[in-house]
N, C-alpha and C. Protein backbone atom coordinates (compact mmCIF):
# COMPACT_ATOMS: atom_id res chain seq x y z
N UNK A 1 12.71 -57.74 -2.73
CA UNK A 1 11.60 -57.24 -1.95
C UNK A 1 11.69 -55.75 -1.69
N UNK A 2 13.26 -54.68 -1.87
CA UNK A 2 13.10 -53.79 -1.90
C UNK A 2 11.91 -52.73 -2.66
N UNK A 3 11.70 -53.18 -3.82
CA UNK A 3 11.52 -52.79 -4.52
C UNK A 3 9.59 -52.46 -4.17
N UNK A 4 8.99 -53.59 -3.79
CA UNK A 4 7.56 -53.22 -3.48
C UNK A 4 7.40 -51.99 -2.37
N UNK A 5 8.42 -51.51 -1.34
CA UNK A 5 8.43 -51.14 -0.71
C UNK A 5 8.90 -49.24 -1.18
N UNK A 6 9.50 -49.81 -2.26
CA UNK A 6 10.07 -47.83 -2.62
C UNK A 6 8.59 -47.59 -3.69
N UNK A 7 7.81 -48.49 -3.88
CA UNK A 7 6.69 -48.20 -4.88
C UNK A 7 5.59 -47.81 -3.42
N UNK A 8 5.84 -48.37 -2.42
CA UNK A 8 4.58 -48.15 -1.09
C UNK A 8 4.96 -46.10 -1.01
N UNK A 9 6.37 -46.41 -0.95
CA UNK A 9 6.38 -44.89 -0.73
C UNK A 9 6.47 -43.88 -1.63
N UNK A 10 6.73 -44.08 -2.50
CA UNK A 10 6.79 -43.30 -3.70
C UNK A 10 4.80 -43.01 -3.85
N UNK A 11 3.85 -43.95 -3.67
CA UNK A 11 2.52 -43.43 -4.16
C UNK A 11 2.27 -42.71 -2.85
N UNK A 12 2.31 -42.97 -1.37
CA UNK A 12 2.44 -42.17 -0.37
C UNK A 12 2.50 -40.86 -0.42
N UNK A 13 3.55 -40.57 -0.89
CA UNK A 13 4.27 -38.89 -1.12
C UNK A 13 3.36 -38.58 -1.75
N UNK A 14 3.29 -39.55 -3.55
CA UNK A 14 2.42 -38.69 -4.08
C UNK A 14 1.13 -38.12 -3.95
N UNK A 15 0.11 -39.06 -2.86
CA UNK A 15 -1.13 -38.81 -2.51
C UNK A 15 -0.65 -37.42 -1.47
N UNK A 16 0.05 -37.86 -0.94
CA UNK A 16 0.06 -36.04 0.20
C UNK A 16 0.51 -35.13 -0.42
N UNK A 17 1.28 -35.52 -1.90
CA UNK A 17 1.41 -34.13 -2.47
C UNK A 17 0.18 -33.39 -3.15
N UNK A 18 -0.72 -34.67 -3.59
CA UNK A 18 -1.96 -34.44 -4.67
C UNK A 18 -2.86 -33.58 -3.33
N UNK A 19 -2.86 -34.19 -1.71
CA UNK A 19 -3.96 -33.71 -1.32
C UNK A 19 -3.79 -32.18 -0.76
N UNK A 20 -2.28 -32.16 -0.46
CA UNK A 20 -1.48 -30.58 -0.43
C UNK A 20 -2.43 -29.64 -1.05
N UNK A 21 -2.10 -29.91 -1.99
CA UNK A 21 -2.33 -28.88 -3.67
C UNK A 21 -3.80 -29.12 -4.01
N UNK A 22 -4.53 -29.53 -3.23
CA UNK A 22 -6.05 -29.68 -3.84
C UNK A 22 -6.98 -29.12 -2.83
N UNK A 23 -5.81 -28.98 -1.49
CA UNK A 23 -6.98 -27.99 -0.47
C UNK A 23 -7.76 -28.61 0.62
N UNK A 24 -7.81 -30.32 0.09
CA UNK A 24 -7.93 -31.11 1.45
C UNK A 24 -7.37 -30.86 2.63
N UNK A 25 -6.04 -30.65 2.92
CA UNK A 25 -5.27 -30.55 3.69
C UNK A 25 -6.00 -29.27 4.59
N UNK A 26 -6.75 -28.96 5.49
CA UNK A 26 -6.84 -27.21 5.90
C UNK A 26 -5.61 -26.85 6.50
N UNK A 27 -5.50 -25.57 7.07
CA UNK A 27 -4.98 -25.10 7.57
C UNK A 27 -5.22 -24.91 8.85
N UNK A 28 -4.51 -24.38 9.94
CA UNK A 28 -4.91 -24.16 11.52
C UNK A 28 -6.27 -23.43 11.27
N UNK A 29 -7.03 -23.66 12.56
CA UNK A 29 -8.01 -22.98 13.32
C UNK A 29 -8.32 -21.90 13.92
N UNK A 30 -8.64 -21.10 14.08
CA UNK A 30 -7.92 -20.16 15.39
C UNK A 30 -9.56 -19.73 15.85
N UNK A 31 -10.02 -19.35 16.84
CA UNK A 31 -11.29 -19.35 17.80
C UNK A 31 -10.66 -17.49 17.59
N UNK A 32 -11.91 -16.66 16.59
CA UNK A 32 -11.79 -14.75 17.22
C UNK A 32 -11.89 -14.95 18.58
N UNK A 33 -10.91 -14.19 19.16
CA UNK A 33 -11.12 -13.27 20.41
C UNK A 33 -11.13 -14.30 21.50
N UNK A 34 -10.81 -15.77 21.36
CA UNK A 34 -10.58 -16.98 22.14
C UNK A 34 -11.83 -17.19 22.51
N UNK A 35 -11.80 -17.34 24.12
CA UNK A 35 -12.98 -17.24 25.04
C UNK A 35 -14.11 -16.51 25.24
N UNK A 36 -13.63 -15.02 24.91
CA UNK A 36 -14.72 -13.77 24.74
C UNK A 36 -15.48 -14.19 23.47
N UNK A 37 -14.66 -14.82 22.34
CA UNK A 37 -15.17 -14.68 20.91
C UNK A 37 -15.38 -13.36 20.47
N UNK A 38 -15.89 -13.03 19.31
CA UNK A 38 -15.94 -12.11 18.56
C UNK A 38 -16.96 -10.59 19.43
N UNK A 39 -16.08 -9.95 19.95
CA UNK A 39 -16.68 -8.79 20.96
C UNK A 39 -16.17 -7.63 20.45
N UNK A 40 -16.32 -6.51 21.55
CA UNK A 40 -15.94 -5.47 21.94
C UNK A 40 -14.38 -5.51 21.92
N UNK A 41 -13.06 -4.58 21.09
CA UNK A 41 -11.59 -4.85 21.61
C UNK A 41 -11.27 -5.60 21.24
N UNK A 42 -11.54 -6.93 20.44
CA UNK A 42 -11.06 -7.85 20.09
C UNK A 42 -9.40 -7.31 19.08
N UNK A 43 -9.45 -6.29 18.66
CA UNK A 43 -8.50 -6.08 17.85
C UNK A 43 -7.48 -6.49 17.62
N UNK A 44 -6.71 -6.25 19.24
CA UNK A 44 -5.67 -6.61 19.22
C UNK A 44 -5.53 -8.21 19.29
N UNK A 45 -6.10 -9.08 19.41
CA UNK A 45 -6.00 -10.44 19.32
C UNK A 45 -5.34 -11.26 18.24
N UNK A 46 -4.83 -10.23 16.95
CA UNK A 46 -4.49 -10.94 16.45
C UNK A 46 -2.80 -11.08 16.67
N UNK A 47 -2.94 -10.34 17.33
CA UNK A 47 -0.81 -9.42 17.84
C UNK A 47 -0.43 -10.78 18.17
N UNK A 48 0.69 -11.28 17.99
CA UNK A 48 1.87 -12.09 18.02
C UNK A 48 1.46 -13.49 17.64
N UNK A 49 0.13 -13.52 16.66
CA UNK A 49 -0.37 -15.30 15.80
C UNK A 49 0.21 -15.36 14.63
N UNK A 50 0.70 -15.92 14.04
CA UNK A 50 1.25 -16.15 12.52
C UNK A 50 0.23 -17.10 11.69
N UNK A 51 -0.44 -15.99 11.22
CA UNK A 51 -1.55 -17.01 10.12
C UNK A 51 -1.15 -17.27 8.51
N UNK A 52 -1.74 -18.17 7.86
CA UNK A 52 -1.17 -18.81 6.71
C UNK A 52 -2.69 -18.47 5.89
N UNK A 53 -2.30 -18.75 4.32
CA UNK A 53 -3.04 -19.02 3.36
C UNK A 53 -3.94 -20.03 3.67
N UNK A 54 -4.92 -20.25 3.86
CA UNK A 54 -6.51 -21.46 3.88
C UNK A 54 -6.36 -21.78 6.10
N UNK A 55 -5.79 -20.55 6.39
CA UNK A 55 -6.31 -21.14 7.85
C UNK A 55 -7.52 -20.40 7.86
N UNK A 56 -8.11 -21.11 8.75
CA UNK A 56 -9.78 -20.94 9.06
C UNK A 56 -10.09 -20.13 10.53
N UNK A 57 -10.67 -18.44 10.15
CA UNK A 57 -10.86 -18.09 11.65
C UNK A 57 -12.30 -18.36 11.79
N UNK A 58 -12.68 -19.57 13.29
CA UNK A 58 -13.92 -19.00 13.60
C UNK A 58 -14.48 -17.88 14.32
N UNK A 59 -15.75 -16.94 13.97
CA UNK A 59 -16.73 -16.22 14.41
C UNK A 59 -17.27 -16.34 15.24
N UNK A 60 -17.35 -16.54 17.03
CA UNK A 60 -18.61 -16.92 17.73
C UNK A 60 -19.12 -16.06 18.25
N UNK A 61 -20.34 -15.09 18.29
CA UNK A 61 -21.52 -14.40 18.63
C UNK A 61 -22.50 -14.39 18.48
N UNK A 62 -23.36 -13.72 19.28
CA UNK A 62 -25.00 -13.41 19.39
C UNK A 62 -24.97 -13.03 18.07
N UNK A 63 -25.82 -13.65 17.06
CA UNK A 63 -26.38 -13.44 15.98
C UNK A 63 -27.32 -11.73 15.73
N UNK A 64 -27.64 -12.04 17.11
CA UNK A 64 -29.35 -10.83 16.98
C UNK A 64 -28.99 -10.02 17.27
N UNK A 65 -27.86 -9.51 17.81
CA UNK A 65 -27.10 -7.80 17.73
C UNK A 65 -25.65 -7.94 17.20
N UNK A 66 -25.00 -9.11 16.64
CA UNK A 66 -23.72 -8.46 15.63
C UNK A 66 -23.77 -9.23 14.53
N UNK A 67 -22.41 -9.04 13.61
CA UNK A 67 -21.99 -9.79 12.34
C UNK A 67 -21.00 -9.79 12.31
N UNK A 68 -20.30 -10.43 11.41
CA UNK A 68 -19.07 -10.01 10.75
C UNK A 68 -19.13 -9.71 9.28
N UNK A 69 -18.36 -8.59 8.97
CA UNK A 69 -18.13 -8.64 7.57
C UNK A 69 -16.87 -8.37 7.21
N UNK A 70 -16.36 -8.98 6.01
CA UNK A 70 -15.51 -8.90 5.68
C UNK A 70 -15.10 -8.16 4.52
N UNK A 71 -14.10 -6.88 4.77
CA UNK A 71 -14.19 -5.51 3.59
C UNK A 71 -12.61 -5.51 3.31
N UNK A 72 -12.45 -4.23 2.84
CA UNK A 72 -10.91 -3.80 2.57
C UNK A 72 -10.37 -2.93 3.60
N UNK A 73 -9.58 -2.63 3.00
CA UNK A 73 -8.82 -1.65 3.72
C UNK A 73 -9.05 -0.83 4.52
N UNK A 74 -10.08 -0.10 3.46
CA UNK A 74 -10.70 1.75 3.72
C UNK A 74 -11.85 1.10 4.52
N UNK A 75 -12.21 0.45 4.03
CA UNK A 75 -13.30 0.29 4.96
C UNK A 75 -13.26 -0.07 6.62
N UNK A 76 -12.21 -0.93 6.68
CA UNK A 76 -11.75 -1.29 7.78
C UNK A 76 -11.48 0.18 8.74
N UNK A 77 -10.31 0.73 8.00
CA UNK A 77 -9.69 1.60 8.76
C UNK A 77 -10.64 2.97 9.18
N UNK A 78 -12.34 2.87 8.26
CA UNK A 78 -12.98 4.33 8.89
C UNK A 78 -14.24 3.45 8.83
N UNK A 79 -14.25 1.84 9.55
CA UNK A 79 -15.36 1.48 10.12
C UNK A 79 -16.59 1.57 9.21
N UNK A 80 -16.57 1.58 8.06
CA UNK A 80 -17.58 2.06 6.84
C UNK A 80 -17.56 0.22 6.06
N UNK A 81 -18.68 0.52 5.47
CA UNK A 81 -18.97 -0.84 4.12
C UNK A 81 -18.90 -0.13 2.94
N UNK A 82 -18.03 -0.31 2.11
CA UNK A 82 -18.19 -0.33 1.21
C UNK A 82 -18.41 -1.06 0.03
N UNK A 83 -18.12 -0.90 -1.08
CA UNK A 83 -18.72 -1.89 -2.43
C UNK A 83 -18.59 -3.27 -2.34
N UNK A 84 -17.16 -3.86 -1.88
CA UNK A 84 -17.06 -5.26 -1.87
C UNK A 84 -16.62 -5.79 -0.78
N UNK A 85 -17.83 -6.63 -0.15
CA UNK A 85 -17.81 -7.01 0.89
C UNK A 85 -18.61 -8.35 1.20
N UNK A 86 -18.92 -9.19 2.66
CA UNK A 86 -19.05 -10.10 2.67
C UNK A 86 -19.65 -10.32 3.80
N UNK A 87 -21.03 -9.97 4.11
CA UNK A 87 -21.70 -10.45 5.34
C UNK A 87 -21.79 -11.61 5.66
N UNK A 88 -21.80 -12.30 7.12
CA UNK A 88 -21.73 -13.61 7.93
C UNK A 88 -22.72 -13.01 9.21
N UNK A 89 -23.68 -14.15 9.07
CA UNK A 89 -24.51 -13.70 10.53
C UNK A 89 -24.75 -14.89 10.87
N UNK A 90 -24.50 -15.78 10.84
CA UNK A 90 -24.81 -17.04 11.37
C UNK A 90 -24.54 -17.16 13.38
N UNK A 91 -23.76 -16.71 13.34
CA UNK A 91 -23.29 -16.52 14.73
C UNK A 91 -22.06 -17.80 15.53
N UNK A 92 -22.06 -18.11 14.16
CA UNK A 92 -20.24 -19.38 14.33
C UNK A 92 -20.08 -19.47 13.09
N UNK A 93 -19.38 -18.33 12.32
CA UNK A 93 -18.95 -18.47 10.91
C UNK A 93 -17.43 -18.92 10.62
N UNK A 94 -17.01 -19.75 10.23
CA UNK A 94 -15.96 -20.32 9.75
C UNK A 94 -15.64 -19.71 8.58
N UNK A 95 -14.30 -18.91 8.25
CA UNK A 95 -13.82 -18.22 7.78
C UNK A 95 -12.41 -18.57 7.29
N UNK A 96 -12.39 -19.04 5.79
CA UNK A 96 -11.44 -19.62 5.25
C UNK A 96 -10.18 -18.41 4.94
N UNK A 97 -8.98 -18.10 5.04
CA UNK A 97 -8.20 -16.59 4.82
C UNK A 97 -8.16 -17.57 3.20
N UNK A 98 -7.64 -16.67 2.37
CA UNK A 98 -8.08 -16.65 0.89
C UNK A 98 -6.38 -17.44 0.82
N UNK A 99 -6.15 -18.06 -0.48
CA UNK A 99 -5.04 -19.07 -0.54
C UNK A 99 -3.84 -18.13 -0.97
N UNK A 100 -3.81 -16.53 -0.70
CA UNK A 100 -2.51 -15.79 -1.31
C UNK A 100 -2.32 -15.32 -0.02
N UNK A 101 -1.31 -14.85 -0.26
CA UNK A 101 -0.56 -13.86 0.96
C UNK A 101 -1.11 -12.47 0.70
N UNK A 102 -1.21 -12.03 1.98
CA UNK A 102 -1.77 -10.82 1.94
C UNK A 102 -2.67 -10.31 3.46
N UNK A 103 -2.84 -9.08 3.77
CA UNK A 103 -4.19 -8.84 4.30
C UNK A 103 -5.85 -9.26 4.55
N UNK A 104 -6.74 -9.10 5.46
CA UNK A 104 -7.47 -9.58 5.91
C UNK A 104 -8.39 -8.85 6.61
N UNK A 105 -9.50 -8.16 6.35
CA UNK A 105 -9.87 -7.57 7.02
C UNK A 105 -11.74 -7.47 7.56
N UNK A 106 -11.66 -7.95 8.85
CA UNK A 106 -13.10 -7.76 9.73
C UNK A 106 -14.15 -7.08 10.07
N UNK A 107 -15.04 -6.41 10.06
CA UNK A 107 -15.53 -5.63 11.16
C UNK A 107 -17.29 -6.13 11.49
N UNK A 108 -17.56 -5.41 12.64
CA UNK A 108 -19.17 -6.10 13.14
C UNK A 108 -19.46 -4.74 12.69
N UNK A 109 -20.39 -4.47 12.07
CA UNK A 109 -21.51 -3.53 11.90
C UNK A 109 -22.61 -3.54 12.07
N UNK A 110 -23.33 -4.72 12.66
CA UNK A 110 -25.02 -4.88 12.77
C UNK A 110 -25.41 -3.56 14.08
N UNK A 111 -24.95 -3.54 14.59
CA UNK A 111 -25.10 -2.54 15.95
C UNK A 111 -24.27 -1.63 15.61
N UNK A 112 -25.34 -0.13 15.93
CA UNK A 112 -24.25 0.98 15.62
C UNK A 112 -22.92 1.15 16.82
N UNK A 113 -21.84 0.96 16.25
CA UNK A 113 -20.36 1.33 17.32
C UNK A 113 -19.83 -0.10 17.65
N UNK A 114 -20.48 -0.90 16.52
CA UNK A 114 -19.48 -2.01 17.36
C UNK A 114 -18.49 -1.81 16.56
N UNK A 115 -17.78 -1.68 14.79
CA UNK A 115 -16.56 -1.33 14.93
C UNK A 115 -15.69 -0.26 15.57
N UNK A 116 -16.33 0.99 16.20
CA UNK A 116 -15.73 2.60 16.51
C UNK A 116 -15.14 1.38 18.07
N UNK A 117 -15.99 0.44 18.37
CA UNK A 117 -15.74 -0.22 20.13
C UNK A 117 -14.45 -1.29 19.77
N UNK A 118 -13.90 -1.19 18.69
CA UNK A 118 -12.86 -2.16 18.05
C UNK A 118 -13.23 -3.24 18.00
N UNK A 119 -14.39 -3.81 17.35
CA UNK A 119 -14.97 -5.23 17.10
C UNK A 119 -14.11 -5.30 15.63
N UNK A 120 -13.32 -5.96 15.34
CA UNK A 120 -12.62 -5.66 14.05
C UNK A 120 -11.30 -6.01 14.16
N UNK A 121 -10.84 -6.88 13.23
CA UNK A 121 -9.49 -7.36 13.47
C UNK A 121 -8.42 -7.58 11.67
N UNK A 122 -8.01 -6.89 11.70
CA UNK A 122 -6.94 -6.99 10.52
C UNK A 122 -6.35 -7.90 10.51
N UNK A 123 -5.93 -9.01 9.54
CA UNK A 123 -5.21 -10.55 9.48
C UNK A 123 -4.12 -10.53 8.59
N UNK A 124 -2.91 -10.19 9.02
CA UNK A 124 -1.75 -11.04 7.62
C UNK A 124 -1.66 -12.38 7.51
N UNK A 125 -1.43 -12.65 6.27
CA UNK A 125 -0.88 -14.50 5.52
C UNK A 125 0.58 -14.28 5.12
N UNK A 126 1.39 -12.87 5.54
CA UNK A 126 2.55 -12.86 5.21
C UNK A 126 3.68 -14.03 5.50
């Protein structure tokens, strides 16, 4: 009777390994800016979270004066859009971090000064 029992677990593993590796599985959640949601200052919010490859940040704001978009670097760091980028205006956007390690980067631009007001948050998957 051992034997039906190392076959129960042996397909076990293998289904959580298949659903691992296929992306079913998500990753943590995390709510921008908690309670405030996605505001003014949010910046520093991301200081002392350890985020992973496929965790999901949600977006919550007034649709009819912000956004989020999602840029690079340069863009981030002088509050500008440039070429490749990724508008969200829904106003609860769920935001998958991309499945590599690396950087992450935010900003609201629908209203002039909401990134110069630090609406904008840089993300490692390191």
């Amino acid at each position: 009777m051992a034997q039906p029992r190392v076959f129960e677990i042996v397909t076990a593993a293998s289904l959580l390994s298949m659903m691992l590796c296929s992306g079913i599985v998500k990753g943590a959640t995390y709510t921008v800016g908690d309670d405030k949601g996605w505001s003014f200052n949010v910046e520093s919010w991301t200081n002392g979270k350890k985020f992973l490859p496929g965790d999901v940040l949600i977006f919550n704001y007034d649709p009819t004066i912000h956004n989020v978009v999602s840029v690079d670097q340069v863009s981030y760091d002088t509050c500008t859009v440039g070429s490749n980028f990724q508008v969200f205006e829904s106003g609860h956007d769920e935001v998958t971090l991309p499945n590599t390690r690396g950087w992450s980067y935010f900003i609201g631009n629908k209203t002039l000064g909401d990134c110069n007001n630090k609406m904008k948050i840089q993300v490692s998957t390191f």
